[in-house]
N, C-alpha and C. Protein backbone atom coordinates (compact mmCIF):
# COMPACT_ATOMS: atom_id res chain seq x y z
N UNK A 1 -6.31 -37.24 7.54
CA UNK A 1 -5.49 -36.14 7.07
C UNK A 1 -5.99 -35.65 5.71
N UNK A 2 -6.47 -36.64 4.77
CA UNK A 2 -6.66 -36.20 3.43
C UNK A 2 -8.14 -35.37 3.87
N UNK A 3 -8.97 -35.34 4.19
CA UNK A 3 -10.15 -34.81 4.65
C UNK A 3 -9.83 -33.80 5.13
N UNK A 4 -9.10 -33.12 5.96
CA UNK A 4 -8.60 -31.95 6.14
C UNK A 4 -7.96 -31.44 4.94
N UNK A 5 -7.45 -31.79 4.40
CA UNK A 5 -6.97 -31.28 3.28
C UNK A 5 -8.22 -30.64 2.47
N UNK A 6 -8.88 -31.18 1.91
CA UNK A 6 -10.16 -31.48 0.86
C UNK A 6 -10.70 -30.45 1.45
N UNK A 7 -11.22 -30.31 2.98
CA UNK A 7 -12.19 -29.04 3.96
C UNK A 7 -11.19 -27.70 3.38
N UNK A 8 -10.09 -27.89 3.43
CA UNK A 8 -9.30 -26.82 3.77
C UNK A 8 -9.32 -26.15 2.25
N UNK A 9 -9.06 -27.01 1.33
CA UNK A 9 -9.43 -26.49 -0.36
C UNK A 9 -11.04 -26.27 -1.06
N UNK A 10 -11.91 -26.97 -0.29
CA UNK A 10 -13.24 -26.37 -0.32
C UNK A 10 -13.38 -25.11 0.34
N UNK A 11 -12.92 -25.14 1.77
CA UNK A 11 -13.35 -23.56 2.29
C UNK A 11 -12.39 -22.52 1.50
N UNK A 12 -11.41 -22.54 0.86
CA UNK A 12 -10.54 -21.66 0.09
C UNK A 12 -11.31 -21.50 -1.54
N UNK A 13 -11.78 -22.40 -1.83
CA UNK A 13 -12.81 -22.04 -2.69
C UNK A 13 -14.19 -21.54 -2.55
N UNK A 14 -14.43 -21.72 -1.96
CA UNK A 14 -15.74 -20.76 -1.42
C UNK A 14 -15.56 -19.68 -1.05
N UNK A 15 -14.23 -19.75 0.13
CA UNK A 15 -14.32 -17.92 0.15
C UNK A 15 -14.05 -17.34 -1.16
N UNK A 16 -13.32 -18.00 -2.35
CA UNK A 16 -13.06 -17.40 -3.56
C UNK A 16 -14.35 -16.93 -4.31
N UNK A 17 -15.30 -18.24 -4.47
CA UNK A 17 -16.89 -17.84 -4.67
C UNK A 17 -17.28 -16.60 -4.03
N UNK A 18 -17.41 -16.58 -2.70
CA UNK A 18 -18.42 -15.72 -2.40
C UNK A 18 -17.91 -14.13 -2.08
N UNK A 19 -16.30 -13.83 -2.04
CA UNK A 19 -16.07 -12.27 -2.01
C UNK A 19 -15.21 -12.21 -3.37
N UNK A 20 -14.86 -12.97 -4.26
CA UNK A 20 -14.31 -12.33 -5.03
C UNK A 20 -12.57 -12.53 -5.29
N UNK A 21 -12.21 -12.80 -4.20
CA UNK A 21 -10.58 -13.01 -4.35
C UNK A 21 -10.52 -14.59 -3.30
N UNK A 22 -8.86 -14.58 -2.84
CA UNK A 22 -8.55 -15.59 -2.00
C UNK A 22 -8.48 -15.15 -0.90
N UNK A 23 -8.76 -16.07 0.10
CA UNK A 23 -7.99 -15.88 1.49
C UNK A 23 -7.30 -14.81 2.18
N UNK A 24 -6.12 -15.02 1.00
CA UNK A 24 -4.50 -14.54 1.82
C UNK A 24 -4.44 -13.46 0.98
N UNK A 25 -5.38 -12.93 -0.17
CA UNK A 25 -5.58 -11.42 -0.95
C UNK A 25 -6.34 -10.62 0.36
N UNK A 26 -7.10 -11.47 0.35
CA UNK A 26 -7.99 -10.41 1.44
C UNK A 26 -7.17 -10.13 3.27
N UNK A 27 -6.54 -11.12 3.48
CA UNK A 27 -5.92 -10.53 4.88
C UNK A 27 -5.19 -9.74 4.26
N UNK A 28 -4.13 -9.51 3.02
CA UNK A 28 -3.16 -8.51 2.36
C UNK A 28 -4.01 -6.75 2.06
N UNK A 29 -5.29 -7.06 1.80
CA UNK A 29 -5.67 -5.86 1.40
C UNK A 29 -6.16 -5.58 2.93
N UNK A 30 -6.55 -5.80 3.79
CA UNK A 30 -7.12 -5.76 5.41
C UNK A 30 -5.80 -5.08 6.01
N UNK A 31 -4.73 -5.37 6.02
CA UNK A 31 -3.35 -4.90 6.41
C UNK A 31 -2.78 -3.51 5.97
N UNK A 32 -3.34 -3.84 4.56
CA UNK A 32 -2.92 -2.43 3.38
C UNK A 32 -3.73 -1.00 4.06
N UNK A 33 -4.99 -1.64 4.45
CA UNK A 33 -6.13 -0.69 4.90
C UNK A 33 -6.16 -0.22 6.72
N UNK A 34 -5.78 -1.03 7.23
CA UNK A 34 -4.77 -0.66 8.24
C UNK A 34 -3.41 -0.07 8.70
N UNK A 35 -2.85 -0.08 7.67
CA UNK A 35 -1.65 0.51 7.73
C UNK A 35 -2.26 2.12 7.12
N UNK A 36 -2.83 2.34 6.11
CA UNK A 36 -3.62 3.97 5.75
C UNK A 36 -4.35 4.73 6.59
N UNK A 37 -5.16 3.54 7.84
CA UNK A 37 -5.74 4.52 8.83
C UNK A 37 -5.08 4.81 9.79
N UNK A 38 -3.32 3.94 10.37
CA UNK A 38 -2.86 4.57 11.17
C UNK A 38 -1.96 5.15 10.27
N UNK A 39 -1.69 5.91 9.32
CA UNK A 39 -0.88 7.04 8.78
C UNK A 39 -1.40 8.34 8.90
N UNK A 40 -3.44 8.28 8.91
CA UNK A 40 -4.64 8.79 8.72
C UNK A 40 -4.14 9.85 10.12
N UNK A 41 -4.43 8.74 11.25
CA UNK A 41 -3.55 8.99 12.67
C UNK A 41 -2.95 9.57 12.92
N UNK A 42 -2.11 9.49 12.37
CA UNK A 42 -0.36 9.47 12.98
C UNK A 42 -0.45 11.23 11.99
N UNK A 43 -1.23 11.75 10.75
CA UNK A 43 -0.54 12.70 10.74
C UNK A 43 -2.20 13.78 10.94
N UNK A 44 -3.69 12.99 11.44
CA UNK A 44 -4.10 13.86 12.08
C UNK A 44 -4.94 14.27 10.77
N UNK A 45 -5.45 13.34 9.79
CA UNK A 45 -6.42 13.90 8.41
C UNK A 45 -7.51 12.63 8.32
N UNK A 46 -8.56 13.07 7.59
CA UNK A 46 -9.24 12.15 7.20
C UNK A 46 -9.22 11.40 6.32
N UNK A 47 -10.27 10.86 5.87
CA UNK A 47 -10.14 9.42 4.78
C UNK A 47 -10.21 10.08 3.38
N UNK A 48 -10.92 11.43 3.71
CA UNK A 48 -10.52 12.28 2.11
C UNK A 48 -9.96 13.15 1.83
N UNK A 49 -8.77 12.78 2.98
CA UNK A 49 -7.71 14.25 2.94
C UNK A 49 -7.30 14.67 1.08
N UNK A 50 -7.04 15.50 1.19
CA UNK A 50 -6.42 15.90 -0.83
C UNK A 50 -4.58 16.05 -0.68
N UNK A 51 -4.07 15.76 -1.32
CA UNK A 51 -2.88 15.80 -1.53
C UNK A 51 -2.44 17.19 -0.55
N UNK A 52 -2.94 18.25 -0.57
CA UNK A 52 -2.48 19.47 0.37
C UNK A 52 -2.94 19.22 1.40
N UNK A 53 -3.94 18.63 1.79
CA UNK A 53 -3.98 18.58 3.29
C UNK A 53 -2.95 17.57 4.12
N UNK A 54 -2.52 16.80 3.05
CA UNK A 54 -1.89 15.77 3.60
C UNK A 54 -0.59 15.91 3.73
N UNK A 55 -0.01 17.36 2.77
CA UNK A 55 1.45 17.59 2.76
C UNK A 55 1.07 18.82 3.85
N UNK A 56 -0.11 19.55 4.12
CA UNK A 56 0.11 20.40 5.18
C UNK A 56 0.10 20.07 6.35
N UNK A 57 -0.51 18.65 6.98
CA UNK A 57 -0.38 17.78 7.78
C UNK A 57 0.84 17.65 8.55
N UNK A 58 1.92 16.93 7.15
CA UNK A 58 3.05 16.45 7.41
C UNK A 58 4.19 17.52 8.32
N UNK A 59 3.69 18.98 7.23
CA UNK A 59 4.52 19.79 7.89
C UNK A 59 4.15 20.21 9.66
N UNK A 60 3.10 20.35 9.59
CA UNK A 60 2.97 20.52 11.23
C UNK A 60 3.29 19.58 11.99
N UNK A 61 3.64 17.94 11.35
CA UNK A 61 3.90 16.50 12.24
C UNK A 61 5.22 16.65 12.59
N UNK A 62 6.02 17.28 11.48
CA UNK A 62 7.72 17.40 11.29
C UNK A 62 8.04 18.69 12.55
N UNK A 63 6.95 19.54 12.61
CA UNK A 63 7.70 21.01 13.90
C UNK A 63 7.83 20.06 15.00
N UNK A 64 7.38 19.31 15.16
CA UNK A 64 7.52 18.56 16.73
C UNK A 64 8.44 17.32 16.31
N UNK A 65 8.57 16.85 15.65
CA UNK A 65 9.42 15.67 15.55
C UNK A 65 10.60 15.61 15.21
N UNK A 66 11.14 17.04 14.61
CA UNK A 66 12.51 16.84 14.04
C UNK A 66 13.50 16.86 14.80
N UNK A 67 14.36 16.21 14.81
CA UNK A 67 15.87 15.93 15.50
C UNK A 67 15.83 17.37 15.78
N UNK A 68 16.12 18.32 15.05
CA UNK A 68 16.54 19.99 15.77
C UNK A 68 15.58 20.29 16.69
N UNK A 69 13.82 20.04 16.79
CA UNK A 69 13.03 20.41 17.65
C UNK A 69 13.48 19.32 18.91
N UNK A 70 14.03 18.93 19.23
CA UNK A 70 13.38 17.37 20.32
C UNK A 70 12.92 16.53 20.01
N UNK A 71 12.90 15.85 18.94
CA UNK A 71 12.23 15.07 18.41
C UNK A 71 13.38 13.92 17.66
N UNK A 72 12.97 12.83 17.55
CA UNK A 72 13.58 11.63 16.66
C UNK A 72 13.96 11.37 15.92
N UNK A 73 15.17 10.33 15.21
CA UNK A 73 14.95 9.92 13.67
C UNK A 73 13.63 9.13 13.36
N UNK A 74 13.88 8.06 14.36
CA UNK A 74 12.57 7.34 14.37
C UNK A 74 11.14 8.11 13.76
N UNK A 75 11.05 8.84 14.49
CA UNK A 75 9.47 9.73 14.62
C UNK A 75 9.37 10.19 12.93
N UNK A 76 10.61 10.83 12.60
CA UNK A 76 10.76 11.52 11.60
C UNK A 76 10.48 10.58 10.28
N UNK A 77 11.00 9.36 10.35
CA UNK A 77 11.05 8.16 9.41
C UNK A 77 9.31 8.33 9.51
N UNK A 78 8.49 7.50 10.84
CA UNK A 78 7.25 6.74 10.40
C UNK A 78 6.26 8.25 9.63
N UNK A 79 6.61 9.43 9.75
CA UNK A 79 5.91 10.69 9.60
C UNK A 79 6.13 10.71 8.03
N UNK A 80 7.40 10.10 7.74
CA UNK A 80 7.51 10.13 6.17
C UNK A 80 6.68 9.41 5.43
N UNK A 81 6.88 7.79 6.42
CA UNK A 81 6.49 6.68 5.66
C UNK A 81 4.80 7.08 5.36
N UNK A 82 4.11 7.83 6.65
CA UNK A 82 3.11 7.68 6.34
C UNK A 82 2.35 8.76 5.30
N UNK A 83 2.97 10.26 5.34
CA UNK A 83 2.92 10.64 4.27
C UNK A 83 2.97 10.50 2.94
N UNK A 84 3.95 9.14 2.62
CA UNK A 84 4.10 8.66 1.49
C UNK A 84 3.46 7.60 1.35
N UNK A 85 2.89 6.88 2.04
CA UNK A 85 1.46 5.91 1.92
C UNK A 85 0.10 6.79 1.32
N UNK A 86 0.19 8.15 2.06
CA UNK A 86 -1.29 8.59 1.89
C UNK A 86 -1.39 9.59 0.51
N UNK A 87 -0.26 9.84 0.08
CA UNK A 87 -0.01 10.65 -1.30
C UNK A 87 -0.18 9.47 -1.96
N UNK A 88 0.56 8.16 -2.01
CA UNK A 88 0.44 7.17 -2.97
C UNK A 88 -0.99 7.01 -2.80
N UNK A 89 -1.82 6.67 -1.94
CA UNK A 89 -3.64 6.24 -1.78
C UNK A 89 -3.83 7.29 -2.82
N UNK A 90 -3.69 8.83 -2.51
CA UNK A 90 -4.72 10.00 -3.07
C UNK A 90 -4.21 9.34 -4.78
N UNK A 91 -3.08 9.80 -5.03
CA UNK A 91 -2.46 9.50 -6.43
C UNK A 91 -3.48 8.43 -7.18
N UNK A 92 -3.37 7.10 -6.52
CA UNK A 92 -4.46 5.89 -7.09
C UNK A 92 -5.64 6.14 -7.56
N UNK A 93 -6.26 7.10 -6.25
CA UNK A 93 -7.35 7.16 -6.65
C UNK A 93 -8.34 8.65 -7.76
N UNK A 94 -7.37 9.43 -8.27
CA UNK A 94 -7.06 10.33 -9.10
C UNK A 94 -7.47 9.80 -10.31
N UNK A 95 -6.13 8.47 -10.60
CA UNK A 95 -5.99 7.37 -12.17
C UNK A 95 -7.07 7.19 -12.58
C-alpha cells in the first residue's frame, strides 16, 4: 500500500515538473475549455468571435428560443449562460 502511495506522489510530481501545474489544475482548465467550445456551438461563432459578434450571435439564438417564439426556459437559460462565458473569455483576454 505504501508503494502506491509513493508512485502516486511521484507521478503527481512529475506531472507538476513537466507541464507546469498539478493534475487536478489541468483536468479544471480542460473542462473550462470545453465548456467555451460548446458555448462557441451552441451560439454558432468562432474562437475569435469580438464581443459584437458574440452579442449579435446571442440575439439571433434568442428569435428561436424564446418562450414567446416556441421555444424554452431551459434553451433560453443555456443561450445566456453561454453568452456570458464567452463575453467573460473576450473581457480576459482584452486585460
Amino acid at each position: 500500500m505504501m508503494k502506491v502511495v509513493i508512485l502516486v506522489l511521484v507521478a503527481g510530481i512529475a506531472f507538476r515538473m513537466l507541464f507546469g501545474s498539478w493534475p487536478w489544475q489541468a483536468w479544471a482548465q480542460s473542462e473550462k475549455l470545453q465548456k467555451q467550445a460548446q458555448a462557441r456551438a451552441l451560439l454558432g461563432v468562432s474562437r475569435s468571435a469580438t464581443q459584437d459578434e458574440i452579442v449579435a450571435a446571442h440575439r439571433r439564438a434568442m428569435l428561436d428560443a424564446h418562450p414567446d417564439k416556441g421555444g424554452t426556459p431551459d434553451a433560453v437559460h443555456e443561450i445566456d449562460t453561454a453568452r456570458d462565458l464567452l463575453l467573460e473569455q473576450t473581457r480576459s483576454k482584452n486585460d
